[in-house]
PDB file of N, CA and C in Angstrom:
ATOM      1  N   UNK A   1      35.354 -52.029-113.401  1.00  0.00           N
ATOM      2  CA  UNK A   1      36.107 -53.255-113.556  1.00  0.00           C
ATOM      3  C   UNK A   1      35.281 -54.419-113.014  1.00  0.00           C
ATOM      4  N   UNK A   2      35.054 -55.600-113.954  1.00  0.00           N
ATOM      5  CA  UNK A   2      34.369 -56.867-113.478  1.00  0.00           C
ATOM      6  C   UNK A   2      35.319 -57.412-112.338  1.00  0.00           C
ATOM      7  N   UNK A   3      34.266 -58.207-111.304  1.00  0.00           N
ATOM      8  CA  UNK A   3      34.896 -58.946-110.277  1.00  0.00           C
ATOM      9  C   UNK A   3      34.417 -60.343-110.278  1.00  0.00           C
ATOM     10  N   UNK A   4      35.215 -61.151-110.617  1.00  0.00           N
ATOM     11  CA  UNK A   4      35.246 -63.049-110.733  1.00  0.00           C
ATOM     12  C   UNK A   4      35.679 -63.253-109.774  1.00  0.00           C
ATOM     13  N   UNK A   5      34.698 -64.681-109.918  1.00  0.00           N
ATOM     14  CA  UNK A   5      35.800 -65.638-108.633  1.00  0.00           C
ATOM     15  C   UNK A   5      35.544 -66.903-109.650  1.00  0.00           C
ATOM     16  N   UNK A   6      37.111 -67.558-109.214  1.00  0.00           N
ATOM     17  CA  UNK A   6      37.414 -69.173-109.272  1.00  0.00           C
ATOM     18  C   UNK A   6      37.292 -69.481-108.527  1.00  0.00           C
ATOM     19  N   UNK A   7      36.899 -70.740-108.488  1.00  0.00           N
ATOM     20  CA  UNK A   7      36.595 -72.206-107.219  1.00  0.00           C
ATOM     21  C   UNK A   7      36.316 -73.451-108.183  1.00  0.00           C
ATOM     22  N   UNK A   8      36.526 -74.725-107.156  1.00  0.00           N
ATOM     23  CA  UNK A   8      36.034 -76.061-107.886  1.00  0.00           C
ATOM     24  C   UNK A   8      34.798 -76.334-107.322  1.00  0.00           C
ATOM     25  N   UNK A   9      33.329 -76.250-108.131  1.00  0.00           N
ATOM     26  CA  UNK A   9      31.861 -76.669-107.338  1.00  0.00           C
ATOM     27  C   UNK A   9      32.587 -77.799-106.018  1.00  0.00           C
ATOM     28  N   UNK A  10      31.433 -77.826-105.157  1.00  0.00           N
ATOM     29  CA  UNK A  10      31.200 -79.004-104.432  1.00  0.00           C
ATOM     30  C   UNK A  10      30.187 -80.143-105.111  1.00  0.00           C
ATOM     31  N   UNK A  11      30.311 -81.040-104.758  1.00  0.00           N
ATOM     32  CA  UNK A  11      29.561 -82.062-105.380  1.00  0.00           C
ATOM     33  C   UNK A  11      27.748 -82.037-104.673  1.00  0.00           C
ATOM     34  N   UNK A  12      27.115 -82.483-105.069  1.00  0.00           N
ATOM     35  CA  UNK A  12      25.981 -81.984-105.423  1.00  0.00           C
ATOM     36  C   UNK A  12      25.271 -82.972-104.466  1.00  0.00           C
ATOM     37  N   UNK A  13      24.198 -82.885-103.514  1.00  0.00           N
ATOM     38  CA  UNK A  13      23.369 -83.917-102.248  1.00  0.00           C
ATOM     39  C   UNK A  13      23.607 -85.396-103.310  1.00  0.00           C
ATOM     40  N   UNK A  14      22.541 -85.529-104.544  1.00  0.00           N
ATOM     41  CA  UNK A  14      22.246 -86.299-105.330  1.00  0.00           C
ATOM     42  C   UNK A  14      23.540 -87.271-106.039  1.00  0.00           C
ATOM     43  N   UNK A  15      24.409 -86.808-105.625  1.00  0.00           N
ATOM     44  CA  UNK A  15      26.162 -87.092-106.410  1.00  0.00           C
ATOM     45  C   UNK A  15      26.476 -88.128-105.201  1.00  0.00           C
ATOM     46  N   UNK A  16      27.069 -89.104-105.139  1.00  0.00           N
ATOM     47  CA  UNK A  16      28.183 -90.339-104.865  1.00  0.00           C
ATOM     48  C   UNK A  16      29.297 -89.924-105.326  1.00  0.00           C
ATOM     49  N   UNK A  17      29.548 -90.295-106.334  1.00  0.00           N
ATOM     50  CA  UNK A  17      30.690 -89.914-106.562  1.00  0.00           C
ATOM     51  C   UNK A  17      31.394 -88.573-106.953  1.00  0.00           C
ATOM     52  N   UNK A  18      32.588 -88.553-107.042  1.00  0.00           N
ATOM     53  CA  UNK A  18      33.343 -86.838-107.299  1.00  0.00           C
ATOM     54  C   UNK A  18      33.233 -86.796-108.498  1.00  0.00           C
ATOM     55  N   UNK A  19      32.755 -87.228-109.591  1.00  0.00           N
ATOM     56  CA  UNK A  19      32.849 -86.381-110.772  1.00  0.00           C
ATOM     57  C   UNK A  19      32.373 -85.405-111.163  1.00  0.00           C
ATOM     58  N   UNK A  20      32.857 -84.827-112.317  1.00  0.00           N
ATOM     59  CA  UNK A  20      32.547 -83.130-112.235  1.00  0.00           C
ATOM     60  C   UNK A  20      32.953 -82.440-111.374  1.00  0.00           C
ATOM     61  N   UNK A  21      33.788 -82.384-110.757  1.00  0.00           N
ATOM     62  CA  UNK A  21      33.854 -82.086-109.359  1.00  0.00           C
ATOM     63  C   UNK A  21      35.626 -81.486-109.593  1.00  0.00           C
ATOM     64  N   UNK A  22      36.272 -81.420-110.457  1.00  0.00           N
ATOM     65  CA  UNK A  22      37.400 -81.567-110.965  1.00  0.00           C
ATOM     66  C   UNK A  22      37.834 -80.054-111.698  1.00  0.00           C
ATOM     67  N   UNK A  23      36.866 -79.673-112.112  1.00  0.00           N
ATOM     68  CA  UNK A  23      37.130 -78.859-113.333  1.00  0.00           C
ATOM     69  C   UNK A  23      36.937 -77.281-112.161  1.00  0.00           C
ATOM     70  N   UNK A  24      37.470 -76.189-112.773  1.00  0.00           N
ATOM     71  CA  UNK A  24      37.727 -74.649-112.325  1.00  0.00           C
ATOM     72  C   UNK A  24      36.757 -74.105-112.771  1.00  0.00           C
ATOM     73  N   UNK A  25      35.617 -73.193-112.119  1.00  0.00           N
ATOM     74  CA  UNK A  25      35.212 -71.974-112.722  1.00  0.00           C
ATOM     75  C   UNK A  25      35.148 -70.900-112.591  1.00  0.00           C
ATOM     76  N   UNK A  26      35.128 -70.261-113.565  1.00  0.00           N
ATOM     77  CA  UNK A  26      35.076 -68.929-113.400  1.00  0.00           C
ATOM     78  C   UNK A  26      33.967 -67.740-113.570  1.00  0.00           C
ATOM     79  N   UNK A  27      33.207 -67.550-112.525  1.00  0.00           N
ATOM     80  CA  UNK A  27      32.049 -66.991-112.519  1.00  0.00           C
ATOM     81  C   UNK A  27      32.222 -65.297-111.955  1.00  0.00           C
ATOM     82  N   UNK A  28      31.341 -64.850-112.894  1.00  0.00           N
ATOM     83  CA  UNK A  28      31.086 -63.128-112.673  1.00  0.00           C
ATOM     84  C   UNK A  28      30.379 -63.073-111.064  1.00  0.00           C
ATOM     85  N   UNK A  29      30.637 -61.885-110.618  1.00  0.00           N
ATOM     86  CA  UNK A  29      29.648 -61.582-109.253  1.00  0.00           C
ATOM     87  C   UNK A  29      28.521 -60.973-110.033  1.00  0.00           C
ATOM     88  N   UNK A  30      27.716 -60.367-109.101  1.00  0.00           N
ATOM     89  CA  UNK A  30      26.366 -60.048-109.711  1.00  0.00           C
ATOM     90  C   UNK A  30      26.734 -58.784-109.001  1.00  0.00           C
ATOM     91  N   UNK A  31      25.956 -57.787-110.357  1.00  0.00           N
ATOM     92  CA  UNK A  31      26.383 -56.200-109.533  1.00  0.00           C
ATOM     93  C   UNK A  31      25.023 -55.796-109.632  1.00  0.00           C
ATOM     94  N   UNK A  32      25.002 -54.541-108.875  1.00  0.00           N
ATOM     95  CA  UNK A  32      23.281 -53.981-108.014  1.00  0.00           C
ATOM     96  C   UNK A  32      22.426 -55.307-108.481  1.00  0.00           C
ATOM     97  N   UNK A  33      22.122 -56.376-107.382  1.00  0.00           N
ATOM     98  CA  UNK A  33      21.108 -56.798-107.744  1.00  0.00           C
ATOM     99  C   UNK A  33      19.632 -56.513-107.033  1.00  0.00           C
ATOM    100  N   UNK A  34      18.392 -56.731-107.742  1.00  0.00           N
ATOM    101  CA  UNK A  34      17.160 -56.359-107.621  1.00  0.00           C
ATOM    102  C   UNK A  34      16.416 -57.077-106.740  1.00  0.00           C
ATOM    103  N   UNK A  35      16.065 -56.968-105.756  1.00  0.00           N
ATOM    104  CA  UNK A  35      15.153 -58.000-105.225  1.00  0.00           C
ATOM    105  C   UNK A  35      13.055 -57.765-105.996  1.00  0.00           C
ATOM    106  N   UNK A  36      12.757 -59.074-106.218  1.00  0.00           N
ATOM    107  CA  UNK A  36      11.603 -58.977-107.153  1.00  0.00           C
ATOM    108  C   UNK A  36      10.598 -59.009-105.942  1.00  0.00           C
ATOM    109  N   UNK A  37       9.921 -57.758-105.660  1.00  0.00           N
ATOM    110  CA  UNK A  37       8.768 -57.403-104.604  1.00  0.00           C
ATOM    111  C   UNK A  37       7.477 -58.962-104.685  1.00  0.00           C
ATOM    112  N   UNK A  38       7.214 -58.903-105.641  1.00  0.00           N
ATOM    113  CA  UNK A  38       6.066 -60.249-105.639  1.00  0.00           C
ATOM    114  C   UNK A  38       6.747 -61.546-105.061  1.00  0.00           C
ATOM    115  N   UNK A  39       7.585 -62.057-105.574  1.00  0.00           N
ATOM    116  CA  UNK A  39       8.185 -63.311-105.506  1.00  0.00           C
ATOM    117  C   UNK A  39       9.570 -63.428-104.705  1.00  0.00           C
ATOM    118  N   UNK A  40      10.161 -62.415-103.921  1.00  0.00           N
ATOM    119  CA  UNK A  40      11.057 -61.962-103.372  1.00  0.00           C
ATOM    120  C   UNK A  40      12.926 -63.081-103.675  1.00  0.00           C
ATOM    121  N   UNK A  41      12.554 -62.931-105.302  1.00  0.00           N
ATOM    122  CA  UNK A  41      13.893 -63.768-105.883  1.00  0.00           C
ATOM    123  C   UNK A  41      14.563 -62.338-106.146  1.00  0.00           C
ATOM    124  N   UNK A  42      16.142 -62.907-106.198  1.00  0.00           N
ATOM    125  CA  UNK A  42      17.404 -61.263-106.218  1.00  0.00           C
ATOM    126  C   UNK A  42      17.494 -62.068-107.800  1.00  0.00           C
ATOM    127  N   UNK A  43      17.358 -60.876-108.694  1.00  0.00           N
ATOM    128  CA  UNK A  43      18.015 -60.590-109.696  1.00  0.00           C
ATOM    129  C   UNK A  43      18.993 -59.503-110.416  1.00  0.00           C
ATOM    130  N   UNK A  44      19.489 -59.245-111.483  1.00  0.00           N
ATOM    131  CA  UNK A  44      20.251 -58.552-112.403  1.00  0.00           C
ATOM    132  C   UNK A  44      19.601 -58.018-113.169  1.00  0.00           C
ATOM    133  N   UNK A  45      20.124 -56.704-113.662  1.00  0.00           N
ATOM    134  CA  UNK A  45      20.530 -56.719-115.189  1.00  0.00           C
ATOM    135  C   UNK A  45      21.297 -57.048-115.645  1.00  0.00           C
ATOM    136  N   UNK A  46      22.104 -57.495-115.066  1.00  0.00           N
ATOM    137  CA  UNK A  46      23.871 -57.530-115.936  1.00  0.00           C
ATOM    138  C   UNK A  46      23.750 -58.849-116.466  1.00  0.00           C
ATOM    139  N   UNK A  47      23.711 -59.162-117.497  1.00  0.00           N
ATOM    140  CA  UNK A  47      23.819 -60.282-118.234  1.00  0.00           C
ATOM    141  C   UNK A  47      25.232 -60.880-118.211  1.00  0.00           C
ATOM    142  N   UNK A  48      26.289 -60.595-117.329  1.00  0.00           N
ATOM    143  CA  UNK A  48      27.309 -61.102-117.218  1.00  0.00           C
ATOM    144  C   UNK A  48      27.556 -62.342-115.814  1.00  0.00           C
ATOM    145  N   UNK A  49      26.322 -62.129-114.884  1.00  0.00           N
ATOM    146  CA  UNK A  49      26.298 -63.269-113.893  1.00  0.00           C
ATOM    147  C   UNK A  49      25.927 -64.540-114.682  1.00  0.00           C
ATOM    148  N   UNK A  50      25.031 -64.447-115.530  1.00  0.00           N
ATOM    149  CA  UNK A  50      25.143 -65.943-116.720  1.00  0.00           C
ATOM    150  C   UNK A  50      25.761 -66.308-117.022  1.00  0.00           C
ATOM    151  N   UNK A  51      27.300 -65.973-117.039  1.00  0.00           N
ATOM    152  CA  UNK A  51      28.796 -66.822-118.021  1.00  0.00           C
ATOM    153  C   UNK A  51      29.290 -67.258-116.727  1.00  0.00           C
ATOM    154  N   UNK A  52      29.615 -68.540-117.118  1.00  0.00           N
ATOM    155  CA  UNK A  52      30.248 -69.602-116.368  1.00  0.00           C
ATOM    156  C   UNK A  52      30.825 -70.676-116.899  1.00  0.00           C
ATOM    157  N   UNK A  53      32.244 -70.371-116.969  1.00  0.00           N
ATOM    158  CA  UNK A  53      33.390 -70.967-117.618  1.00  0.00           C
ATOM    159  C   UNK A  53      34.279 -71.772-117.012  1.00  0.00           C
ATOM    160  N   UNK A  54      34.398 -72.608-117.715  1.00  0.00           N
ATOM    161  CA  UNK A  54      35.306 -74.046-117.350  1.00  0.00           C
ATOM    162  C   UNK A  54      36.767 -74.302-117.656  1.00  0.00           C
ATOM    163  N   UNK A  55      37.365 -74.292-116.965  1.00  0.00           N
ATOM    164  CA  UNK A  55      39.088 -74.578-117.044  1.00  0.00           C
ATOM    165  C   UNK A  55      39.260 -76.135-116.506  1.00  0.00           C
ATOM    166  N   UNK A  56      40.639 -76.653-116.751  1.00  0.00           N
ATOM    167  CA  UNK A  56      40.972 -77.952-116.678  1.00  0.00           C
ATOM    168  C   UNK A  56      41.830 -77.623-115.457  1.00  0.00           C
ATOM    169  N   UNK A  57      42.640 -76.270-115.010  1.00  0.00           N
ATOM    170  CA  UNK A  57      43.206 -76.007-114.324  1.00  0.00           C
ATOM    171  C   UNK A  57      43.051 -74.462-113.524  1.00  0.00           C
ATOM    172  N   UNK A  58      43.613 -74.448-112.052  1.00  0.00           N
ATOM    173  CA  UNK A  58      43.198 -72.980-111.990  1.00  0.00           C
ATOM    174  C   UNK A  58      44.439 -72.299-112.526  1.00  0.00           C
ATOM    175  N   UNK A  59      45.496 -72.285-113.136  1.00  0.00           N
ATOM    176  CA  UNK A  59      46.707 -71.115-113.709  1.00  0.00           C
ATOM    177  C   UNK A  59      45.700 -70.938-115.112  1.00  0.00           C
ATOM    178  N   UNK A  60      44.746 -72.020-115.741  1.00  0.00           N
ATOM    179  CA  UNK A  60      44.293 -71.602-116.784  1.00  0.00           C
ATOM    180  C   UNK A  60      43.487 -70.612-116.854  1.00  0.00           C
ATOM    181  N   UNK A  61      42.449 -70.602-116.101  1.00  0.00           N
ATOM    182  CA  UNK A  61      41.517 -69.878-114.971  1.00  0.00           C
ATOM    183  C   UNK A  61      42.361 -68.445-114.867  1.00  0.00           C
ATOM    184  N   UNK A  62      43.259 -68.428-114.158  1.00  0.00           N
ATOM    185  CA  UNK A  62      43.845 -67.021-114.008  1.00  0.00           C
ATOM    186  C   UNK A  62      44.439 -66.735-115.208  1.00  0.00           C
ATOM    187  N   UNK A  63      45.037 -67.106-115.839  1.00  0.00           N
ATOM    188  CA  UNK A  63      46.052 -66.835-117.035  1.00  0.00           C
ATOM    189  C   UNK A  63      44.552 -65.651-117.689  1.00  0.00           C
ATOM    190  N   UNK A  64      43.657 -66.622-117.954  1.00  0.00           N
ATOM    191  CA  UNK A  64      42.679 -66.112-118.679  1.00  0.00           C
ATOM    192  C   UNK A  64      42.005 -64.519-118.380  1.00  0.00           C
ATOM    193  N   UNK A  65      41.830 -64.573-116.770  1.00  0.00           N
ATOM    194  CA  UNK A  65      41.257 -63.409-115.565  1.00  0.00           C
ATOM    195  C   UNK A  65      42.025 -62.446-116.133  1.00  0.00           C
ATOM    196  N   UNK A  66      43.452 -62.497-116.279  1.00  0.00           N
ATOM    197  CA  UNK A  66      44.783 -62.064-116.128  1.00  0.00           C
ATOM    198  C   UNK A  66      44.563 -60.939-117.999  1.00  0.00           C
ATOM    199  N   UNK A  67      44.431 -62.088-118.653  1.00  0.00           N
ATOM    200  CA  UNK A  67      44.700 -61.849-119.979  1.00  0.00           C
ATOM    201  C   UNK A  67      43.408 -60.631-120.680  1.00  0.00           C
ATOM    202  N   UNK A  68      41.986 -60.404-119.778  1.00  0.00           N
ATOM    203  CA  UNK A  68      41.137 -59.839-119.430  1.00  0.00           C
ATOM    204  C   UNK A  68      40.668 -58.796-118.734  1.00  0.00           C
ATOM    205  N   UNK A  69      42.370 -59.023-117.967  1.00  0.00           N
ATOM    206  CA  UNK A  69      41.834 -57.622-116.756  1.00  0.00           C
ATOM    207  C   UNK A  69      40.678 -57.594-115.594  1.00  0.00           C
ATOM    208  N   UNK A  70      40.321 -59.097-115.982  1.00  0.00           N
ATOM    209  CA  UNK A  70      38.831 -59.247-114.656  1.00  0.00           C
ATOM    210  C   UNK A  70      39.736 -59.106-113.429  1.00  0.00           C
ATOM    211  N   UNK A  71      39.092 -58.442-112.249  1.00  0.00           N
ATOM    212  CA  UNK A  71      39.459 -58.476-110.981  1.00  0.00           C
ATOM    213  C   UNK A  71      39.242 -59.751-110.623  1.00  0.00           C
ATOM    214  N   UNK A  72      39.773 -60.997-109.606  1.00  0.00           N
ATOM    215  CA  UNK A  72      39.487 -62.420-109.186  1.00  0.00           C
ATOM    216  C   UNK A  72      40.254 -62.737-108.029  1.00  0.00           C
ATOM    217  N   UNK A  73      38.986 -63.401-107.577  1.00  0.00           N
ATOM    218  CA  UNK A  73      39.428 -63.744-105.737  1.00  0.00           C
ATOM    219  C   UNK A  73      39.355 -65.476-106.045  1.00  0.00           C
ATOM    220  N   UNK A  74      40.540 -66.223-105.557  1.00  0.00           N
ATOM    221  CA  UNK A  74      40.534 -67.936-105.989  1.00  0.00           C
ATOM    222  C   UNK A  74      39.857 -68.127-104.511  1.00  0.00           C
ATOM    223  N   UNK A  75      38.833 -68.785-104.784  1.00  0.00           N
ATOM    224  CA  UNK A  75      38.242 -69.956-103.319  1.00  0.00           C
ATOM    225  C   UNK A  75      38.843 -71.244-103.511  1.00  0.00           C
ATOM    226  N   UNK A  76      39.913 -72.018-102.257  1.00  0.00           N
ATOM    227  CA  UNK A  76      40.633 -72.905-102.624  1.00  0.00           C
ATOM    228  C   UNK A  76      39.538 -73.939-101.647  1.00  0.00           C
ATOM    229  N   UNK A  77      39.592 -75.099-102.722  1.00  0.00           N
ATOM    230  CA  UNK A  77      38.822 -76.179-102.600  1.00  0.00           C
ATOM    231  C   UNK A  77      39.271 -77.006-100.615  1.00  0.00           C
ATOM    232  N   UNK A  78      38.717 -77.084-100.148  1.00  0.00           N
ATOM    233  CA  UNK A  78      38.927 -77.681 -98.921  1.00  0.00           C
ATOM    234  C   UNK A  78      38.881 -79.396 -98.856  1.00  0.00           C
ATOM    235  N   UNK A  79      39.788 -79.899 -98.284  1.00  0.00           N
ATOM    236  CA  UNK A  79      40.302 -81.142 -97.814  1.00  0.00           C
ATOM    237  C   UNK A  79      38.933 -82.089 -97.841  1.00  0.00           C
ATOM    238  N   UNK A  80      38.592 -82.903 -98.382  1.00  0.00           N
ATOM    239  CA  UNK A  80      37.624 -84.067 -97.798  1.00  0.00           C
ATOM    240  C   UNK A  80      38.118 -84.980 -96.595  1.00  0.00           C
ATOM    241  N   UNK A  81      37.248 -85.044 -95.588  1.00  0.00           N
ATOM    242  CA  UNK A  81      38.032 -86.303 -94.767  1.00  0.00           C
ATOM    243  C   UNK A  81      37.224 -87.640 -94.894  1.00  0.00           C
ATOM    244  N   UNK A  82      37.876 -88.637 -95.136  1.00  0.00           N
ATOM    245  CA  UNK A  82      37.193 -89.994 -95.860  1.00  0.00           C
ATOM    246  C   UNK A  82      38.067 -91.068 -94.432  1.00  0.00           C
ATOM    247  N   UNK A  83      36.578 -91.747 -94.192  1.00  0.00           N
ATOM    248  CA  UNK A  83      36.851 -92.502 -93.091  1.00  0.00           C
ATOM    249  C   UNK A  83      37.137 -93.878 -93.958  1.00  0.00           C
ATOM    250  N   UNK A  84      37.740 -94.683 -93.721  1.00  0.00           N
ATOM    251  CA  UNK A  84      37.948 -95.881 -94.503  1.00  0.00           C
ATOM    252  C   UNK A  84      37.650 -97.392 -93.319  1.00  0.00           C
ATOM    253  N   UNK A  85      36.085 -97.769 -93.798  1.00  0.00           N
ATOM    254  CA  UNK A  85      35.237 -98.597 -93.019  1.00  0.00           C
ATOM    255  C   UNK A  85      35.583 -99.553 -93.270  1.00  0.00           C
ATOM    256  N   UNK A  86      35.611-100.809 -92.976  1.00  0.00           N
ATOM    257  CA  UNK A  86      35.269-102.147 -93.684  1.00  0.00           C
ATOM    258  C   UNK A  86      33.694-102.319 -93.323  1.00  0.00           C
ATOM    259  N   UNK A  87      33.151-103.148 -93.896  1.00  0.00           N
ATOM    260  CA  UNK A  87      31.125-103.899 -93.581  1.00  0.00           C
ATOM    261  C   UNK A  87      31.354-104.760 -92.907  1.00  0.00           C
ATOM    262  N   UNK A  88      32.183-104.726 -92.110  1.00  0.00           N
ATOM    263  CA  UNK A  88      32.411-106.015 -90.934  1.00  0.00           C
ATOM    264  C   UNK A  88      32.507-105.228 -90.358  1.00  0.00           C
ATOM    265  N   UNK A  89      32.791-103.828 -90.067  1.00  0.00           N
ATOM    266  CA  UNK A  89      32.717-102.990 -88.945  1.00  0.00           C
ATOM    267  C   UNK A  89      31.202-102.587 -87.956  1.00  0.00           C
ATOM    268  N   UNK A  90      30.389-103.048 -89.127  1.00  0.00           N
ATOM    269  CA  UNK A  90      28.914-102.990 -88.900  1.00  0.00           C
ATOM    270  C   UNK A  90      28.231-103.562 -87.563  1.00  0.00           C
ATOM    271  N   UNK A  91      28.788-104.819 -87.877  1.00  0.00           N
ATOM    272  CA  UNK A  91      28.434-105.820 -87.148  1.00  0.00           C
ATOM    273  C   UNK A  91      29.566-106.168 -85.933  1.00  0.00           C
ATOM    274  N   UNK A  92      30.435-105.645 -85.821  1.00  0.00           N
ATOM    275  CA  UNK A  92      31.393-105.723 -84.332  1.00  0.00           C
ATOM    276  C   UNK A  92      30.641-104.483 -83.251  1.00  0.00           C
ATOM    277  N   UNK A  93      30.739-105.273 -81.894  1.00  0.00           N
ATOM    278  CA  UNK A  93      30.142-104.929 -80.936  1.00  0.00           C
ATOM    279  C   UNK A  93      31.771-104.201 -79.834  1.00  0.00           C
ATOM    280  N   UNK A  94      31.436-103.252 -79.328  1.00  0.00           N
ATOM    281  CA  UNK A  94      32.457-102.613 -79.046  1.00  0.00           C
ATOM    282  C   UNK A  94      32.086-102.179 -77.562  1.00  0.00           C
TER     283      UNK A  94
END
């Protein structure tokens, strides 16, 4: 039996803003993987760690897992905490 997980990416060093950042996926685990002796990168055979699928929602996400029989563990997206500055805060001496 395949084992998925859903989660929403984190946004990316290079990213400002949250977009893309919205959408569900649903990605295969990687089973026996290989570590490559020369170049010491972990790979597969399983050509199923390559599919990586996009939902608008996670019930779509599961409905789908569900409708498939994939085994799936949800990673729930964690809280941002957003400080709210003014640019006059810059310059006050405290």
């Amino acid at each position: 039996m395949r084992k998925a997980k859903i989660y929403i990416p984190n946004k990316s060093a290079m990213q400002s803003g949250l977009g893309k950042t919205y959408k569900w996926i649903l990605e295969y685990e990687t089973k026996d993987p290989i570590k490559n002796p020369l170049m010491g990168w972990e790979s597969s055979l399983d050509t199923y760690t390559e599919i990586r699928l996009e939902f608008t929602s996670k019930e779509s996400a599961i409905n789908y897992a569900k409708k498939l029989k994939i085994n799936y563990e949800i990673i729930e997206p964690k809280k941002r905490k957003t400080v709210k500055k003014s640019y006059a805060d810059n310059f006050l001496r405290e």
